[in-house]
Protein backbone atom coordinates (compact mmCIF):
# COMPACT_ATOMS: atom_id res chain seq x y z
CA UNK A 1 -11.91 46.14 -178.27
CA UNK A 2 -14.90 44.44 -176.53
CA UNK A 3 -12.34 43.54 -173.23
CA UNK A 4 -10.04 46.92 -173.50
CA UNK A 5 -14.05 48.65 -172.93
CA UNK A 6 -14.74 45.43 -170.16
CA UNK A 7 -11.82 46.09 -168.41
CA UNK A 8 -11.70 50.11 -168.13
CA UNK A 9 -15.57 49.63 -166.81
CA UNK A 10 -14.38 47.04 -164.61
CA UNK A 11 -10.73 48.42 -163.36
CA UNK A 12 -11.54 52.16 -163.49
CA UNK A 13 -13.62 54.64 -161.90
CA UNK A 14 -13.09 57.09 -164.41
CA UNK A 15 -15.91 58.26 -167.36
CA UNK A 16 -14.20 56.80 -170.60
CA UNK A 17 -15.99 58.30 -173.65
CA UNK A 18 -14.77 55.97 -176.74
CA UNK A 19 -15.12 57.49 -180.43
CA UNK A 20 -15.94 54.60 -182.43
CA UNK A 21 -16.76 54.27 -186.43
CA UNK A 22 -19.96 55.09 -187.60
CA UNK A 23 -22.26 52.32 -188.29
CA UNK A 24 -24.00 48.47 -186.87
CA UNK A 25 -20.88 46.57 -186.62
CA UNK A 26 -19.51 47.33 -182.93
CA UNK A 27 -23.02 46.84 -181.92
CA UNK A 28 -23.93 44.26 -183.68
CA UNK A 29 -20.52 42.81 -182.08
CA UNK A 30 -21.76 43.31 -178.66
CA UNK A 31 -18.32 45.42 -178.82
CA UNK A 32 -20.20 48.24 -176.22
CA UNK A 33 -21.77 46.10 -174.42
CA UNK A 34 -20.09 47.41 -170.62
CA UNK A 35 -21.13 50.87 -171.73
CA UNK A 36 -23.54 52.84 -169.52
CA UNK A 37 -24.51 55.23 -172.17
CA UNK A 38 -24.26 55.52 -175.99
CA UNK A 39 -23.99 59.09 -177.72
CA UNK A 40 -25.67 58.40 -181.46
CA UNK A 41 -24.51 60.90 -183.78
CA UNK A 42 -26.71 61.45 -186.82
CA UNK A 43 -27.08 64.12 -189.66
CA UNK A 44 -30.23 65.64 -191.28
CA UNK A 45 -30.35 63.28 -194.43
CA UNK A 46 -32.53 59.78 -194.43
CA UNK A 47 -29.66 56.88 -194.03
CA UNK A 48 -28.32 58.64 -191.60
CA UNK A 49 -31.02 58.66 -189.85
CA UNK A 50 -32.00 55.48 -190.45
CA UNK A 51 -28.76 53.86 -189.39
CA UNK A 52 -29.17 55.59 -186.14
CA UNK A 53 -32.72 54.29 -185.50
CA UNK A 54 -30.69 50.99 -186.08
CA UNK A 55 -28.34 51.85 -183.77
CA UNK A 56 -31.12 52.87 -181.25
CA UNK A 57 -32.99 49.72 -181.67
CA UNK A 58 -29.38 47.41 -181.34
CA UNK A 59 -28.48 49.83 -177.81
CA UNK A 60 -31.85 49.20 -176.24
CA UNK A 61 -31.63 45.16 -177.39
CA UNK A 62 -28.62 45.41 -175.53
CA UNK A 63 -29.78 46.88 -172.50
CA UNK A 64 -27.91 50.05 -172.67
CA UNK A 65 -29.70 52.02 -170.23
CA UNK A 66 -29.07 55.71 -171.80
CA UNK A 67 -29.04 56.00 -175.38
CA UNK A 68 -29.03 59.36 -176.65
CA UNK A 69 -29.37 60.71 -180.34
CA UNK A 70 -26.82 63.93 -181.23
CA UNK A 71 -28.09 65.73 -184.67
CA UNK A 72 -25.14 67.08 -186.24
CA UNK A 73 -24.70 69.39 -189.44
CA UNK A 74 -28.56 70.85 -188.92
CA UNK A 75 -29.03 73.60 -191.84
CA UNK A 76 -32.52 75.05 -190.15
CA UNK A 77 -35.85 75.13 -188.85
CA UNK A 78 -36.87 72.48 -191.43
CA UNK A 79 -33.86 69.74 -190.74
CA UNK A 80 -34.84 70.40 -187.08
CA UNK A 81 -38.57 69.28 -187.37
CA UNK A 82 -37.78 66.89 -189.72
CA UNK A 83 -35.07 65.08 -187.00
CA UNK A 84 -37.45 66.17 -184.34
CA UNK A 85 -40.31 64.05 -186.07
CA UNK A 86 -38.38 61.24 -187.12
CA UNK A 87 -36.66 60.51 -183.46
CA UNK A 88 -39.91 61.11 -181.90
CA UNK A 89 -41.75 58.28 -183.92
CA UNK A 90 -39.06 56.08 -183.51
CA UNK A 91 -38.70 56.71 -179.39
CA UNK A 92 -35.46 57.85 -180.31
CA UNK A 93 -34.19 60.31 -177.04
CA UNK A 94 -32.84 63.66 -179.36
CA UNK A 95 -30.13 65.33 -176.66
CA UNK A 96 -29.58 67.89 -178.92
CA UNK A 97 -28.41 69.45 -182.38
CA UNK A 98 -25.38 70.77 -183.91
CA UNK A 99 -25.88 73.71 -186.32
CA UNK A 100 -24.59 73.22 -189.93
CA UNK A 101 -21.46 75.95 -189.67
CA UNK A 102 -18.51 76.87 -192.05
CA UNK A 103 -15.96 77.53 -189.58
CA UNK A 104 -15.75 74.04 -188.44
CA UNK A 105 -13.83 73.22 -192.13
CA UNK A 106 -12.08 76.17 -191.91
CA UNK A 107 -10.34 75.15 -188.09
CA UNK A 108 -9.82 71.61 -190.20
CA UNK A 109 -8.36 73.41 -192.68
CA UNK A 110 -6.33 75.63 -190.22
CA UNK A 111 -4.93 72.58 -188.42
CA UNK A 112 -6.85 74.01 -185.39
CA UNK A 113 -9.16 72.40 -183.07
CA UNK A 114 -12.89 74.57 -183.51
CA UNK A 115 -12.54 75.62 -180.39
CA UNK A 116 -9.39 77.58 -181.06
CA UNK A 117 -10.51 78.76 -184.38
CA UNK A 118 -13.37 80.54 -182.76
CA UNK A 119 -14.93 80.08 -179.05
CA UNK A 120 -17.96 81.57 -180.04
CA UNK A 121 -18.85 79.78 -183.01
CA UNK A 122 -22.23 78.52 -183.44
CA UNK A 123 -21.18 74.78 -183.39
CA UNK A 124 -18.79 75.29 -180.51
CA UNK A 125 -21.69 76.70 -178.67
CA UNK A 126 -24.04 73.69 -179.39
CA UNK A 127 -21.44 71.88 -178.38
CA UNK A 128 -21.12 73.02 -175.19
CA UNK A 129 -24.96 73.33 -173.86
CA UNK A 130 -24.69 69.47 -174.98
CA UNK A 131 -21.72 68.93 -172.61
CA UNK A 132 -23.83 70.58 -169.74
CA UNK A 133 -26.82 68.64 -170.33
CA UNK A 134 -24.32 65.70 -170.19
CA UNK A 135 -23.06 67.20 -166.69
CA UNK A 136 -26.19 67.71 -165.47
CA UNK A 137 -27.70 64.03 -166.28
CA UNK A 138 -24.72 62.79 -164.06
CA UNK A 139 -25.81 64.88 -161.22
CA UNK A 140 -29.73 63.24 -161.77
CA UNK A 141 -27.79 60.42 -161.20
CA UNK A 142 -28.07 58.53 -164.60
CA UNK A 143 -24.52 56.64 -163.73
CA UNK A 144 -22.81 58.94 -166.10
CA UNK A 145 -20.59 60.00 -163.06
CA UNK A 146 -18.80 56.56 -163.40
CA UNK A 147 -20.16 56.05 -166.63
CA UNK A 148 -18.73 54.66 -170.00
CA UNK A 149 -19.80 56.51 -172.93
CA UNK A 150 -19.90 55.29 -176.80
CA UNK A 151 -19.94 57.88 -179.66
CA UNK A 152 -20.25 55.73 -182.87
């Protein structure tokens, strides 16, 4: 995996986002090591979170120059401060969250991509301010226009 990600950094100038499995082990690896940006996904509950600070720490050691955090499945106000709080002490950078919404199993259960179950969903909403911030920090020139981008 480690020279399929070398070489499409190397051959291509094309943004290649990889999906990879949740956890240490393709950073620990030094599997995303070409990457110019890592996408951390966590969720409102502690290991999650912890595993992402993890995650963080591992990126940075790396020299990943633009880690970002992505809180998915938020319920409310209180799993927002509490992620809010927790990245902040941990100089975690939180691009955004992800509400907590129903219709997301439902499209699963549909055989339907969420965005075809329902365009105005609150999820598929989230999810699509986070693509423009994502847009917009490759115009502020953060390399993301050529970029490689990790979502573990």
């Amino acid at each position: 995996m480690r020279a399929l990600i070398q070489e499409m950094v190397e051959q291509y100038d094309q943004p290649t986002i990889v999906d990879m499995e949740a956890g240490l082990e393709h950073l620990s690896r030094g599997t995303i090591r070409y990457v110019d940006c890592i996408l951390i996904i966590i969720e409102p509950y502690f290991k999650s979170m912890e595993t992402g600070a993890q995650l963080n720490r591992l990126a940075k050691e790396l020299e990943i120059k633009h880690v970002y955090c992505i809180a998915n499945k938020v319920r409310g106000t209180e799993d927002e401060r509490a992620l809010e709080t927790f990245c902040a002490e941990r100089e975690m950078n939180l691009l955004g969250m992800i509400p907590n919404d129903d219709s997301l199993i439902t499209a699963d259960r549909a055989n339907l991509a969420p965005l075809d179950y329902d365009t105005n969903g609150i999820a598929v909403m989230a999810i699509s301010e986070l693509s423009n911030k994502l847009i917009n920090l490759d115009r502020k020139s953060t390399r993301l226009n050529s970029s490689h981008v990790l979502i573990p």
